[in-house]
C-alpha atoms as a PDB file:
ATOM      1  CA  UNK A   1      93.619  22.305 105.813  1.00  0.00           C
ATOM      2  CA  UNK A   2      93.628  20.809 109.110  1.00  0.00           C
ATOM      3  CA  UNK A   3      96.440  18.392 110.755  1.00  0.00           C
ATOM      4  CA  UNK A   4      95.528  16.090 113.966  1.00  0.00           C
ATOM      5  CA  UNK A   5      97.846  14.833 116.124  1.00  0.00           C
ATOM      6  CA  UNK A   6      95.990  11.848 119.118  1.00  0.00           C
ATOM      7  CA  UNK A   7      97.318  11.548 121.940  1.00  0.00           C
ATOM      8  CA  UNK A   8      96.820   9.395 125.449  1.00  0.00           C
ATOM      9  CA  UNK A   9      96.258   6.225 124.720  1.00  0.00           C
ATOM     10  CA  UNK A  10      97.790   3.704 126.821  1.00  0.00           C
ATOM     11  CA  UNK A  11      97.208   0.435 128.777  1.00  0.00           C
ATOM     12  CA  UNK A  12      94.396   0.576 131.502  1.00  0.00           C
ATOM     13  CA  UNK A  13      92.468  -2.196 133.599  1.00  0.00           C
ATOM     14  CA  UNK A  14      88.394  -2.878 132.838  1.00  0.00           C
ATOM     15  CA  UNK A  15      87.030  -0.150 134.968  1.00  0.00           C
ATOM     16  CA  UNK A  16      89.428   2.436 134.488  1.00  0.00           C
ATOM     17  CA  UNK A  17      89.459   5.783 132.498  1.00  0.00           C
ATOM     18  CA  UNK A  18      91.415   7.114 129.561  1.00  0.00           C
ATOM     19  CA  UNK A  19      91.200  10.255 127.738  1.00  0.00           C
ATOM     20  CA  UNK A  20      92.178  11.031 124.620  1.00  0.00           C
ATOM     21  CA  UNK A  21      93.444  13.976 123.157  1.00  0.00           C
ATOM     22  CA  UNK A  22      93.142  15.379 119.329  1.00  0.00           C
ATOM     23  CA  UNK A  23      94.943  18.210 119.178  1.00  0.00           C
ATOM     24  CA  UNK A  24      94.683  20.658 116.012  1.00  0.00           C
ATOM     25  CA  UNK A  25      96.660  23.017 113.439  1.00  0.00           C
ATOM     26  CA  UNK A  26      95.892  24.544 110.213  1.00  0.00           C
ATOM     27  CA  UNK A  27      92.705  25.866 111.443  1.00  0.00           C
ATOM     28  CA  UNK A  28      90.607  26.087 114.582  1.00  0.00           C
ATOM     29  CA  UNK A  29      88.909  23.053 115.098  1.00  0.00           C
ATOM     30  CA  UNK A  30      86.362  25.177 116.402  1.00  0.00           C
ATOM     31  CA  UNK A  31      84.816  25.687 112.997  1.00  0.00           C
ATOM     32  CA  UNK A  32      84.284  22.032 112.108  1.00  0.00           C
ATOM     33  CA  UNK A  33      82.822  18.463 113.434  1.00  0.00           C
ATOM     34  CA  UNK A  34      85.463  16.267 114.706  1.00  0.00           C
ATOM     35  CA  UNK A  35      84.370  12.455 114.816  1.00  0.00           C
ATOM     36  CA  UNK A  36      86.599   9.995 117.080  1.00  0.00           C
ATOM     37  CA  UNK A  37      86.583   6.337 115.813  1.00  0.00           C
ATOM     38  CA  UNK A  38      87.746   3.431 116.364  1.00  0.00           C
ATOM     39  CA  UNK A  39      88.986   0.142 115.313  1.00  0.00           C
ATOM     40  CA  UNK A  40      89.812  -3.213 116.629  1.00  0.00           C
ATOM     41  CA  UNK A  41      91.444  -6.160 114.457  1.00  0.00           C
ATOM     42  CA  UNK A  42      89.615  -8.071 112.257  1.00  0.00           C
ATOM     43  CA  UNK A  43      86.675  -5.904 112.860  1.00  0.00           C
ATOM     44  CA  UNK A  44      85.072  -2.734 111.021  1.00  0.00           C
ATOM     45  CA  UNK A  45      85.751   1.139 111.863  1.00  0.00           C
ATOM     46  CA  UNK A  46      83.263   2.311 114.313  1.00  0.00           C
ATOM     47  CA  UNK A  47      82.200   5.990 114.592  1.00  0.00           C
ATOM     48  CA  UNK A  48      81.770   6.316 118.462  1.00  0.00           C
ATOM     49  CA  UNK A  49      81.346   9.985 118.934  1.00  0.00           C
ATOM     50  CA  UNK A  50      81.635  13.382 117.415  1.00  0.00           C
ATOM     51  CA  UNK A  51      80.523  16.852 118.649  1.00  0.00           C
ATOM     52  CA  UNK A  52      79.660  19.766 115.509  1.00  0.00           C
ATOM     53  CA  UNK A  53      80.793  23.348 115.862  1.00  0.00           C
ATOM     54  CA  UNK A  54      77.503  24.230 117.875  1.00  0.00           C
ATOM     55  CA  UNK A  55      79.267  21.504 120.512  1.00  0.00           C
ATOM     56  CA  UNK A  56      75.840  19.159 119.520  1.00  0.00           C
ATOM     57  CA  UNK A  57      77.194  15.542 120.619  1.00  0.00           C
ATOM     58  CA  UNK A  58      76.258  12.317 119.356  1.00  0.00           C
ATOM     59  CA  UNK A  59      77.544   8.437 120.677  1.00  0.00           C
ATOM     60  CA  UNK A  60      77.365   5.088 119.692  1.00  0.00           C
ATOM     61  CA  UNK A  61      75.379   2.768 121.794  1.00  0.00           C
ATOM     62  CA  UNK A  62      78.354   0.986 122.841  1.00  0.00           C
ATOM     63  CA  UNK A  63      80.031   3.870 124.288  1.00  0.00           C
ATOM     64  CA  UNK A  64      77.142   6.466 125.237  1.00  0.00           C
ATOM     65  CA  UNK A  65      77.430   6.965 128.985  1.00  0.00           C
ATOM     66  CA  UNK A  66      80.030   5.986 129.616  1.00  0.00           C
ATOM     67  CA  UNK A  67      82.534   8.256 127.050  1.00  0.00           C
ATOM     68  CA  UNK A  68      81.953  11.696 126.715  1.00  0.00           C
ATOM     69  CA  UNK A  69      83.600  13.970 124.183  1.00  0.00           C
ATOM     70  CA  UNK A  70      84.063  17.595 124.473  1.00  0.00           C
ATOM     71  CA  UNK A  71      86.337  20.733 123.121  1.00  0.00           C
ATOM     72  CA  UNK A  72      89.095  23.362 124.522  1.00  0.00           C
ATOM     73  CA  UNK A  73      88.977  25.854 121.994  1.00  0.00           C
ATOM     74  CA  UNK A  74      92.040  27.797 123.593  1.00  0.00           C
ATOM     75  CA  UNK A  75      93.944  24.721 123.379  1.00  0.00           C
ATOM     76  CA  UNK A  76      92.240  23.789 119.803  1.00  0.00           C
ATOM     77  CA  UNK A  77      91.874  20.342 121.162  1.00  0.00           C
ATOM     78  CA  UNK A  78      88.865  17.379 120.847  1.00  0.00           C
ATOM     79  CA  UNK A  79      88.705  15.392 123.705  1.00  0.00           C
ATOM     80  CA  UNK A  80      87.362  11.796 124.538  1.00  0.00           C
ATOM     81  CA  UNK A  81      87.221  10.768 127.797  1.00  0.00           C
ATOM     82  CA  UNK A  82      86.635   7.520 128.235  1.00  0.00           C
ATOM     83  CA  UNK A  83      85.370   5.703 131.484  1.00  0.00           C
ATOM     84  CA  UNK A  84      84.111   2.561 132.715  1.00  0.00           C
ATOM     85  CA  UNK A  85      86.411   0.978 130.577  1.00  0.00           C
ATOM     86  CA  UNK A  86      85.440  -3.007 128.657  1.00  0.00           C
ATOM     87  CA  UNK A  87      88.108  -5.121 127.045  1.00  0.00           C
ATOM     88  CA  UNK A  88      85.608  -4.722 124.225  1.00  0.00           C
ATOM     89  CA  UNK A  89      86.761  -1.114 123.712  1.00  0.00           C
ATOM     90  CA  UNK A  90      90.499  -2.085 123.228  1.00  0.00           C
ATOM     91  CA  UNK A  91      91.345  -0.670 119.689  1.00  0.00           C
ATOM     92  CA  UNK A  92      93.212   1.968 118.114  1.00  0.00           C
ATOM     93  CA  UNK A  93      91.350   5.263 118.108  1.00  0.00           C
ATOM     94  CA  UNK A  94      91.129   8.126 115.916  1.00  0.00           C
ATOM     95  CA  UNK A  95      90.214  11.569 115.627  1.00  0.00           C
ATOM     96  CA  UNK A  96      88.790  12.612 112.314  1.00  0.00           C
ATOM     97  CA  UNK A  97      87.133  15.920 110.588  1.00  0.00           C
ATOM     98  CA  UNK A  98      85.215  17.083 107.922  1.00  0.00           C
ATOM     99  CA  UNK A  99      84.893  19.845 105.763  1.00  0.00           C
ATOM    100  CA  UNK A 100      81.884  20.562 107.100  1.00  0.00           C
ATOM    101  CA  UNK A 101      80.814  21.348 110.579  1.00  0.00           C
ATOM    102  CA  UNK A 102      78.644  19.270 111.637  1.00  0.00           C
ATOM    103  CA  UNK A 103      79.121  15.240 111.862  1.00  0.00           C
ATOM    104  CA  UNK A 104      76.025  13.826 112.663  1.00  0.00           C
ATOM    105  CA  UNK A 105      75.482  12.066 109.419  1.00  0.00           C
ATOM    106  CA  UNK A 106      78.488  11.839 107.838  1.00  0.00           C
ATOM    107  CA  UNK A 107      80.316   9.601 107.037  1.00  0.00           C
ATOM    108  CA  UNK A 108      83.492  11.427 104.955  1.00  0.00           C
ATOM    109  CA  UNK A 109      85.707  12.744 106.738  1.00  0.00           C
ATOM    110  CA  UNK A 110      88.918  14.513 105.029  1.00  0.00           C
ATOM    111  CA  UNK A 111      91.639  14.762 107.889  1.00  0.00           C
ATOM    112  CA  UNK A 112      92.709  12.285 109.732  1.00  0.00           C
ATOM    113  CA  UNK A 113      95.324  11.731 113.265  1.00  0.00           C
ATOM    114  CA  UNK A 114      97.596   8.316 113.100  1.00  0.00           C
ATOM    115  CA  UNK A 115      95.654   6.673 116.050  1.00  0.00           C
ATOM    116  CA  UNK A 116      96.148   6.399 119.617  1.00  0.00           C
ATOM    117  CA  UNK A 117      95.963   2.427 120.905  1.00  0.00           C
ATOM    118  CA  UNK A 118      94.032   1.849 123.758  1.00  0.00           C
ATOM    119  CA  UNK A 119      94.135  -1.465 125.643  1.00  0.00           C
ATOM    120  CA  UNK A 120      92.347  -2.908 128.102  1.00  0.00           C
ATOM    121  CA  UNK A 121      93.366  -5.445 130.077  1.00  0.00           C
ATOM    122  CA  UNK A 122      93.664  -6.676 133.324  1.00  0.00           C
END
């Protein structure tokens, strides 16, 4: 079983950079596919990145170059660094994982963090 705590989030102005942190217990997040999503109000959950156990990485369109997700295994931590910020990516973010690991192509995922909210405004 695997717990996720998010971290990070915060306020920042169109341009800027955030990153988020997903930090793991239970089991080393090393062995799984860890998704980050998001989701804004009134709008759908959006899957904007995940990375597998063999660190494979996949984006959205709306994100890919300018986020970039990554791992620490000593600190058993996902990461999402997010740059170039858009007002369009304000919305609460969250870390996610499967039973399985890889995450390209799923769409299930079994643990969850409570979100991080990201805002950005100038």
């Amino acid at each position: 079983q695997v717990q996720l705590v998010e971290s990070g989030g915060g306020l920042v102005q169109p341009g800027g950079s955030l990153r988020l942190s997903c930090a793991g217990s239970g089991a080393p997040l090393d062995y799984y596919g860890v998704a980050w999503f998001r989701q804004a109000p009134g709008e759908e959950r959006e899957r904007v990145s995940c990375i597998d156990s063999s660190d494979i990485t996949h984006y959205a369109d709306s994100v890919k170059g300018r986020f970039t997700i990554s791992r620490d295994s000593a600190k058993n931590t996902v990461y999402l660094q997010m740059d170039s910020l858009k007002p369009e990516d304000t919305a609460v973010y969250y870390c996610a994982v499967p039973d399985n690991s890889w995450c390209e192509g799923i769409y299930d995922y079994d643990y969850w963090g409570q979100g991080a909210q990201v805002t950005v405004s100038s």
